[in-house]
C-alpha atoms as a PDB file:
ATOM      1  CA  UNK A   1     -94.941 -68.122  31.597  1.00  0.00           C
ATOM      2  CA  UNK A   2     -96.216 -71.556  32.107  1.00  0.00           C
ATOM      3  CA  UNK A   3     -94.468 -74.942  33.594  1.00  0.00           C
ATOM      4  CA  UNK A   4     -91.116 -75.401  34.181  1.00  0.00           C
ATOM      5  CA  UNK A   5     -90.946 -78.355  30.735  1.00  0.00           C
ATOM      6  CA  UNK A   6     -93.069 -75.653  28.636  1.00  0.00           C
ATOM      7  CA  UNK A   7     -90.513 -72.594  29.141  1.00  0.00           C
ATOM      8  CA  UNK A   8     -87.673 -74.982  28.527  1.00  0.00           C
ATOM      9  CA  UNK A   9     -89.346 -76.020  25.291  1.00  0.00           C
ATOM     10  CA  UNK A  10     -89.783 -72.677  24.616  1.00  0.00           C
ATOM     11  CA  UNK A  11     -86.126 -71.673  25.443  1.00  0.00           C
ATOM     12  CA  UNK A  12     -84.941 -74.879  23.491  1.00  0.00           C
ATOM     13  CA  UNK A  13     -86.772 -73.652  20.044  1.00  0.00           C
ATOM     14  CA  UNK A  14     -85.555 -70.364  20.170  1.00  0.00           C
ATOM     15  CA  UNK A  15     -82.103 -71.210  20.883  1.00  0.00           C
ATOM     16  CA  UNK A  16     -82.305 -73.700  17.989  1.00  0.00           C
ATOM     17  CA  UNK A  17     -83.356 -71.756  15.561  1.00  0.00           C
ATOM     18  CA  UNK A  18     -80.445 -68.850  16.469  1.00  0.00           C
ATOM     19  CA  UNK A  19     -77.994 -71.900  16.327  1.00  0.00           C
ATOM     20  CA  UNK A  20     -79.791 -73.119  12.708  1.00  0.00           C
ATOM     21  CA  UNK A  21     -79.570 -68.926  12.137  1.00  0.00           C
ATOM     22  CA  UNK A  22     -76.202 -68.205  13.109  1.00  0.00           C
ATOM     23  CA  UNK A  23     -74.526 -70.919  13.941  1.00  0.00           C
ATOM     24  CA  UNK A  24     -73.133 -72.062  17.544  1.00  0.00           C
ATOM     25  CA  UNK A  25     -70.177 -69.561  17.704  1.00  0.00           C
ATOM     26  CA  UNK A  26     -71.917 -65.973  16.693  1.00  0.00           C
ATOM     27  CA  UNK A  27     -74.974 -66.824  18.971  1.00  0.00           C
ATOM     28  CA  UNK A  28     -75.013 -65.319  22.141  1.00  0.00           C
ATOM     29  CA  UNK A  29     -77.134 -65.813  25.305  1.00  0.00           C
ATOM     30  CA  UNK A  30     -78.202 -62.473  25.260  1.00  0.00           C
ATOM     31  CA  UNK A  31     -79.778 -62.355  21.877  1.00  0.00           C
ATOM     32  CA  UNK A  32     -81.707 -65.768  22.957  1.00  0.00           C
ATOM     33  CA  UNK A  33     -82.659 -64.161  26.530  1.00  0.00           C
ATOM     34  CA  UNK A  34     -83.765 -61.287  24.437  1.00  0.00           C
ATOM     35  CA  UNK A  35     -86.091 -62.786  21.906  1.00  0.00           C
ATOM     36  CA  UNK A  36     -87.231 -64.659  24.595  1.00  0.00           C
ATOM     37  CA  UNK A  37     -88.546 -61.201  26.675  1.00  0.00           C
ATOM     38  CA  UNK A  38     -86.567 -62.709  29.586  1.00  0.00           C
ATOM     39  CA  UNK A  39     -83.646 -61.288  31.321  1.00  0.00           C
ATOM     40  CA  UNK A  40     -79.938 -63.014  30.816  1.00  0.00           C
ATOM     41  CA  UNK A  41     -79.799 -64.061  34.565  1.00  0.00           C
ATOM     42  CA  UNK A  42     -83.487 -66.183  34.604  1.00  0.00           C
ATOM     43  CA  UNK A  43     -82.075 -68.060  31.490  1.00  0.00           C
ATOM     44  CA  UNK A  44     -79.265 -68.788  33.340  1.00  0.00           C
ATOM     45  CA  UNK A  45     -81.507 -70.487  35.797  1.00  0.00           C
ATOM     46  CA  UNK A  46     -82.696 -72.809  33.099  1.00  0.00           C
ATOM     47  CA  UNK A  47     -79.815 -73.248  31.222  1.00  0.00           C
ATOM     48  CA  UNK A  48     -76.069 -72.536  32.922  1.00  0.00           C
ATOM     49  CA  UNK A  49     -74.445 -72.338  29.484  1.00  0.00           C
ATOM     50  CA  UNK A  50     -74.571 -71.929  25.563  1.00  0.00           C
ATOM     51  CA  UNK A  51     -73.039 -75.366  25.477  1.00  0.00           C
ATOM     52  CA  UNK A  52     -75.789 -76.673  27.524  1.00  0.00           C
ATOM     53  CA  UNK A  53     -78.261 -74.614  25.852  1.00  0.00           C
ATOM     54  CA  UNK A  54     -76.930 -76.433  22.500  1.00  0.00           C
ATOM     55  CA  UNK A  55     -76.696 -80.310  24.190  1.00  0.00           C
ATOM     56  CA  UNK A  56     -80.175 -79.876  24.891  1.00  0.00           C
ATOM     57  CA  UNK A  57     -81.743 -78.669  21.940  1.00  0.00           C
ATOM     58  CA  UNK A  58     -80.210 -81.746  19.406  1.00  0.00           C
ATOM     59  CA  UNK A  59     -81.498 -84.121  22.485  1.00  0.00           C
ATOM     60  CA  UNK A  60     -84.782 -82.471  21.569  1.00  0.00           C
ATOM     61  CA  UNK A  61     -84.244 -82.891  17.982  1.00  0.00           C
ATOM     62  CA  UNK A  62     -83.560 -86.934  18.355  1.00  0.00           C
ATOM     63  CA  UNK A  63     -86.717 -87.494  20.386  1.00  0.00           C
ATOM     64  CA  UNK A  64     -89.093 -85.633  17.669  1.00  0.00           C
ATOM     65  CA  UNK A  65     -87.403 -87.439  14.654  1.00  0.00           C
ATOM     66  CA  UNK A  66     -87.364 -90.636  16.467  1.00  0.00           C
ATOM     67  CA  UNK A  67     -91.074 -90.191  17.469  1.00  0.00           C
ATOM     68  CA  UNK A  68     -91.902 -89.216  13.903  1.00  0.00           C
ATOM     69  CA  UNK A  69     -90.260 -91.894  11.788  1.00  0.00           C
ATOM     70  CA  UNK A  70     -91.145 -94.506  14.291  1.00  0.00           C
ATOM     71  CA  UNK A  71     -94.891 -93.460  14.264  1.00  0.00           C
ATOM     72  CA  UNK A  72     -94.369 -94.151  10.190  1.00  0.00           C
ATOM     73  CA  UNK A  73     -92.458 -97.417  10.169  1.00  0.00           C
ATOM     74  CA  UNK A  74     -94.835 -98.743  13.058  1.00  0.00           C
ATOM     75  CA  UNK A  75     -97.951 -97.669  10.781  1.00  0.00           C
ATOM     76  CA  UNK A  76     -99.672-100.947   9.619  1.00  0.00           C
ATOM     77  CA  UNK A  77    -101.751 -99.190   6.859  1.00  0.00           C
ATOM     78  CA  UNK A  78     -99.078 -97.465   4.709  1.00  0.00           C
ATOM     79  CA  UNK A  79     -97.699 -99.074   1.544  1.00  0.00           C
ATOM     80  CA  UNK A  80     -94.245 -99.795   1.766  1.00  0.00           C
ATOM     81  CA  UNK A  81     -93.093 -96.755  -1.234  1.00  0.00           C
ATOM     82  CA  UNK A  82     -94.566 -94.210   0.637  1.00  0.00           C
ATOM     83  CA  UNK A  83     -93.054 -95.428   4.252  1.00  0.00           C
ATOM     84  CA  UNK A  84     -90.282 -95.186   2.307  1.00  0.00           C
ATOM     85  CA  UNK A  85     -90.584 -91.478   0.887  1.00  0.00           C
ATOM     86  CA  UNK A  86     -91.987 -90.216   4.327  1.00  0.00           C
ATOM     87  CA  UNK A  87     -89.080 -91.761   6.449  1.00  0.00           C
ATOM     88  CA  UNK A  88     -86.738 -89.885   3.664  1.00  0.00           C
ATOM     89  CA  UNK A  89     -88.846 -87.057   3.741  1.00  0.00           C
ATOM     90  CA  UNK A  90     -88.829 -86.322   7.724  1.00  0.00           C
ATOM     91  CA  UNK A  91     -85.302 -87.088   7.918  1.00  0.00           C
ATOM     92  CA  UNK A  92     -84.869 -84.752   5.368  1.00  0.00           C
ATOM     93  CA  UNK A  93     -87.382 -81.953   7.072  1.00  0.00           C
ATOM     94  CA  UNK A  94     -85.514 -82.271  10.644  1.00  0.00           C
ATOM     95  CA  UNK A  95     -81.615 -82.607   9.220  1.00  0.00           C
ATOM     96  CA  UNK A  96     -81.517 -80.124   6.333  1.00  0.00           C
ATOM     97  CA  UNK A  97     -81.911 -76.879   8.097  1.00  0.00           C
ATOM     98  CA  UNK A  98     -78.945 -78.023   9.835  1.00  0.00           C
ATOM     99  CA  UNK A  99     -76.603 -75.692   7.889  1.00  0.00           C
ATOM    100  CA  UNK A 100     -72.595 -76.716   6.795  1.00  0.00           C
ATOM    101  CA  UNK A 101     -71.672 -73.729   9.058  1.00  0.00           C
ATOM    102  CA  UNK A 102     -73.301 -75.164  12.283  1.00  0.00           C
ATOM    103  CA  UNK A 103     -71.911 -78.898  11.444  1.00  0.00           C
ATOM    104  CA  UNK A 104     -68.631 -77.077  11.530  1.00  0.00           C
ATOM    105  CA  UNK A 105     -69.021 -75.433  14.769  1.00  0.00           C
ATOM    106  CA  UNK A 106     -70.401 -78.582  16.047  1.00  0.00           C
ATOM    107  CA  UNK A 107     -66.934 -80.580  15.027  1.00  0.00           C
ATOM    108  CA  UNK A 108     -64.960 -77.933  16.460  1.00  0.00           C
ATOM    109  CA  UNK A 109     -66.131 -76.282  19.446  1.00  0.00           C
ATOM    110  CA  UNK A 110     -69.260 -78.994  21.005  1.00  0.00           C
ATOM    111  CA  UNK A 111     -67.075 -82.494  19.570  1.00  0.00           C
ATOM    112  CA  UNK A 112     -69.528 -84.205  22.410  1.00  0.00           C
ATOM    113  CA  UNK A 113     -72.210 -83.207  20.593  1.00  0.00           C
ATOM    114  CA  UNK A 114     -71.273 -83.567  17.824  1.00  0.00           C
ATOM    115  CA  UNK A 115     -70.200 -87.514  18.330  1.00  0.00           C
ATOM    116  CA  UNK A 116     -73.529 -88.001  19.675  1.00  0.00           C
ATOM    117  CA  UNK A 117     -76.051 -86.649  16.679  1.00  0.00           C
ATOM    118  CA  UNK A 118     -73.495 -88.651  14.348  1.00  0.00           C
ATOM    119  CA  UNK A 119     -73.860 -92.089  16.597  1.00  0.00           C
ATOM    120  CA  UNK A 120     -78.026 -90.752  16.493  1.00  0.00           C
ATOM    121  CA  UNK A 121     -78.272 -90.924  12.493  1.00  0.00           C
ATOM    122  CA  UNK A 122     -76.465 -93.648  12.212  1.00  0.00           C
ATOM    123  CA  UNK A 123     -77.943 -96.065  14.617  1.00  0.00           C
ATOM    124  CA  UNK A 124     -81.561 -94.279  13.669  1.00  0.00           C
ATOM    125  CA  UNK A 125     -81.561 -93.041  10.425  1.00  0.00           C
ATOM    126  CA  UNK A 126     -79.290 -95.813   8.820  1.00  0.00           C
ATOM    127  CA  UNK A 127     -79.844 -98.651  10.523  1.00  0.00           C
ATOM    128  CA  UNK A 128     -83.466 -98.169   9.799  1.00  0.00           C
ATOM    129  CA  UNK A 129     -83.218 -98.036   6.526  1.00  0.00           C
ATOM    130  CA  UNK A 130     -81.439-100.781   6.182  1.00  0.00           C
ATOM    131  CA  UNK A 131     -84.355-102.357   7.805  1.00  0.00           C
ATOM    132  CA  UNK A 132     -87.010-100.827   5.729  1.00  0.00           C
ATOM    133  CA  UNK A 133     -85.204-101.541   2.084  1.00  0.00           C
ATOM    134  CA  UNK A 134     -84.679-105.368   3.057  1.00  0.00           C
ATOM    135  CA  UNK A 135     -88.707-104.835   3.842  1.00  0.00           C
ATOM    136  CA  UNK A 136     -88.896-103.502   0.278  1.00  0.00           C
ATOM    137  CA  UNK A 137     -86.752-106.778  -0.991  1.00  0.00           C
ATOM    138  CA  UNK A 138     -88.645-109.513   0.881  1.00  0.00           C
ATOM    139  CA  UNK A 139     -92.220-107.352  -0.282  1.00  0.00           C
ATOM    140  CA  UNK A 140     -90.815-107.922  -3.984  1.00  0.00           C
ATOM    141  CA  UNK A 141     -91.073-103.879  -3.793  1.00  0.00           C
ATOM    142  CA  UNK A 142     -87.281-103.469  -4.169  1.00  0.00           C
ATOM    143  CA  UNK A 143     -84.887-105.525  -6.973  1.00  0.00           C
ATOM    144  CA  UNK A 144     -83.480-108.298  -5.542  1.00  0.00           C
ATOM    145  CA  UNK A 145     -80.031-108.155  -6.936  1.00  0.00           C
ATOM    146  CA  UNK A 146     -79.248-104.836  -5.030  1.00  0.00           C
ATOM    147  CA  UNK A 147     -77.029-105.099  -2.152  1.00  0.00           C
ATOM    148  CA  UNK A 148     -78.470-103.049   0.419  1.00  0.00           C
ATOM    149  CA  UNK A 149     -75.464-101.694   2.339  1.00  0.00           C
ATOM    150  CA  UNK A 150     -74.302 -99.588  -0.596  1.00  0.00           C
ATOM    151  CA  UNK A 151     -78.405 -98.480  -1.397  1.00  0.00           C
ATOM    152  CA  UNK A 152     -78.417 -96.921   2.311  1.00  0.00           C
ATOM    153  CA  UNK A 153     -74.469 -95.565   2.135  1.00  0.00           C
ATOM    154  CA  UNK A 154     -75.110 -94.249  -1.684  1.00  0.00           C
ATOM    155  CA  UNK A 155     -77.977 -92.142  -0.033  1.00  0.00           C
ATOM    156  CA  UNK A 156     -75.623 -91.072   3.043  1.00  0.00           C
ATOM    157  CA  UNK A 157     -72.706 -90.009   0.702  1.00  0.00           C
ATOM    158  CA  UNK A 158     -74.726 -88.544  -1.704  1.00  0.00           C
ATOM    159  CA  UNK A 159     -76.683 -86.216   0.963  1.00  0.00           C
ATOM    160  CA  UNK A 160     -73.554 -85.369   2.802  1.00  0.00           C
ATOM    161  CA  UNK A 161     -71.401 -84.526   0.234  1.00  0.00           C
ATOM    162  CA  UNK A 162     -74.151 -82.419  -1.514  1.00  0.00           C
ATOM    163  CA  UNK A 163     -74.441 -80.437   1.766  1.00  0.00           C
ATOM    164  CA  UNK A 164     -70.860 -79.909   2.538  1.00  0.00           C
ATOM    165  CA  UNK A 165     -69.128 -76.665   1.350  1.00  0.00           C
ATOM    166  CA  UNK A 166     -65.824 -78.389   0.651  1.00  0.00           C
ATOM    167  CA  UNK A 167     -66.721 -80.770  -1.659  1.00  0.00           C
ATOM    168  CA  UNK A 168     -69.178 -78.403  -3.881  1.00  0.00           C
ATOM    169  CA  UNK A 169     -65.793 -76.008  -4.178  1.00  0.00           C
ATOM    170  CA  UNK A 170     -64.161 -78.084  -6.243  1.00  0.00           C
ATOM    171  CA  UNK A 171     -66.528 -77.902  -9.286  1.00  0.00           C
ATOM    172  CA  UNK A 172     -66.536 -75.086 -11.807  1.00  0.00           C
ATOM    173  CA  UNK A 173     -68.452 -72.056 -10.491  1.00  0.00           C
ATOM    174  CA  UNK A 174     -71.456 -72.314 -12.928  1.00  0.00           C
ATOM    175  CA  UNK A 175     -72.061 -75.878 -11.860  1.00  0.00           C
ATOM    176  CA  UNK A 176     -71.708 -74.433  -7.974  1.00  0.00           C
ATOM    177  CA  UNK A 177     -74.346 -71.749  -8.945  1.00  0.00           C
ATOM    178  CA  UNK A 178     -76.503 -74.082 -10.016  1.00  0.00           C
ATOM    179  CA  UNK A 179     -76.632 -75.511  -6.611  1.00  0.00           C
ATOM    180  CA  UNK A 180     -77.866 -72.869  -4.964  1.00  0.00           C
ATOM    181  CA  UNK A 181     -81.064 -74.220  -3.951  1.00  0.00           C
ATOM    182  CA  UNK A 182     -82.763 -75.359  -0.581  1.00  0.00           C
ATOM    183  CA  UNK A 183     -80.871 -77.774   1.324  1.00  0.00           C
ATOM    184  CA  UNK A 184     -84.754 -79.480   1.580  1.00  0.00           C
ATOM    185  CA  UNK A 185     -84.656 -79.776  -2.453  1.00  0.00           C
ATOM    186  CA  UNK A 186     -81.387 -81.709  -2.245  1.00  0.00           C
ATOM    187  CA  UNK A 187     -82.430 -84.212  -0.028  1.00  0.00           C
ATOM    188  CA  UNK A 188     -85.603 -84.846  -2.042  1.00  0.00           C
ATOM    189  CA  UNK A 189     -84.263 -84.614  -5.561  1.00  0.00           C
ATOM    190  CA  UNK A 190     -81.439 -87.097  -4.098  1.00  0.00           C
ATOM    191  CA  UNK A 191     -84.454 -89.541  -3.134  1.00  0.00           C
ATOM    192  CA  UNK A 192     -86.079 -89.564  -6.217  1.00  0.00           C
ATOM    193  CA  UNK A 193     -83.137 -89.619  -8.443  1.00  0.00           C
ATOM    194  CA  UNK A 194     -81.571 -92.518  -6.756  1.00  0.00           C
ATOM    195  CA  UNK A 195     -84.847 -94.730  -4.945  1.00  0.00           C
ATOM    196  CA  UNK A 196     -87.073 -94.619  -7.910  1.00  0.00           C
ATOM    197  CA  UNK A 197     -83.973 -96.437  -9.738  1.00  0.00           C
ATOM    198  CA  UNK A 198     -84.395 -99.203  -7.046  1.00  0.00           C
ATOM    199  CA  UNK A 199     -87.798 -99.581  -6.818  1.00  0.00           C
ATOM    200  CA  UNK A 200     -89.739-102.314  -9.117  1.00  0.00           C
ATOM    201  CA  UNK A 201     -92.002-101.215 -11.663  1.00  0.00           C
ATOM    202  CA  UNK A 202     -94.717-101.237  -9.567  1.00  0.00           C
ATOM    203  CA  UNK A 203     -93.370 -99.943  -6.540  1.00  0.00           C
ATOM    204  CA  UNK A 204     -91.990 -97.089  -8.896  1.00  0.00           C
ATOM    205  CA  UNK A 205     -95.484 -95.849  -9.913  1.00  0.00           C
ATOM    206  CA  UNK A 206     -96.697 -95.410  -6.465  1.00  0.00           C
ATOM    207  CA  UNK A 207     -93.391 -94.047  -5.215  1.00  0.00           C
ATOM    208  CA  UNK A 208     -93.739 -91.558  -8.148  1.00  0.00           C
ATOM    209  CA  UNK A 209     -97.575 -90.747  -7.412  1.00  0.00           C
ATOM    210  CA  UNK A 210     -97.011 -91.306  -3.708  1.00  0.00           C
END
């Protein structure tokens, strides 16, 4: 079955995409061992727990969004709008299959976890936007006048209440209908909708045709 690091990776996307599936509570280890083709007691030998089995894969997920946005922020040759719609955009692609059910389990039954991806997106994610839109300010790409705390947190609030079941039941039920649409979409109707309103004219048309 190959090396030792490939099976894990192999163990660690399968399990991930139960837990993205199912959430962490309804998936079991036999279900994983079983899609796997692997009995229950060699994926014990890998992994001596769900818990760990979960710990490991959003330790997996950090490195491959951290690789990815740093390989675009690092990248000489791109134009500042579209660092700033692929940063959103692989965020976006990593985070939004992350579904309200498995945040939940992840606040209630893995709180270590849970603590750490939060610390993760706001130390990467946030911080490095911060970075990127004062970028976008000194490149004359972003309006000046715009304080850029409440650009990055407008984003954040808008994304996480969008996402979380709670705050969606409050509205009328045709306006929650409405909103039945990929978690993906949200994220990028969210960026255009509220970063094409920040860009300069200029920036805007290559944001827009980006």
């Amino acid at each position: 079955m190959g090396s030792k690091a490939t099976v894990e990776n192999k163990i660690l996307d399968v399990a991930f995409r139960f837990f993205l599936k199912k959430g962490f509570r309804k998936t079991t280890m036999e279900e994983i061992a079983q899609d796997l083709g692997m009995s229950k007691k060699t994926l014990y030998k890998y992994y001596p727990g769900k818990f760990e089995l979960l710990s490991a894969s959003f330790e997996m997920l950090k490195t491959k969004l951290t690789a990815k946005t740093e390989a675009i922020l690092d990248n000489r040759y791109i134009s500042f709008p579209l660092k700033l719609k692929s940063t959103l955009s692989v965020v976006a692609t990593y985070l939004a299959p992350i579904s309200p059910e498995l945040f939940e389990d992840l606040k209630i039954l893995a709180p270590e976890v849970w603590e750490d991806l939060r610390s993760y997106i706001n130390e990467s994610a946030y911080l490095r936007f911060q970075k990127l839109i004062a970028e976008g300010v000194e490149l004359g790409l972003v309006k000046a006048n715009l304080n850029i705390s409440l650009v990055v947190m407008l984003y954040a609030a808008a994304v996480q209440s969008l996402l979380d079941p709670n705050f969606r039941s409050q509205f009328p039920p045709g306006l929650q209908k409405g909103m039945d649409i990929p978690a993906s979409d949200i994220y990028d109707q969210a960026i255009s909708i509220l970063y094409e309103g920040i860009l300069t004219e200029e920036a805007r048309n290559e944001f827009i045709n980006a």
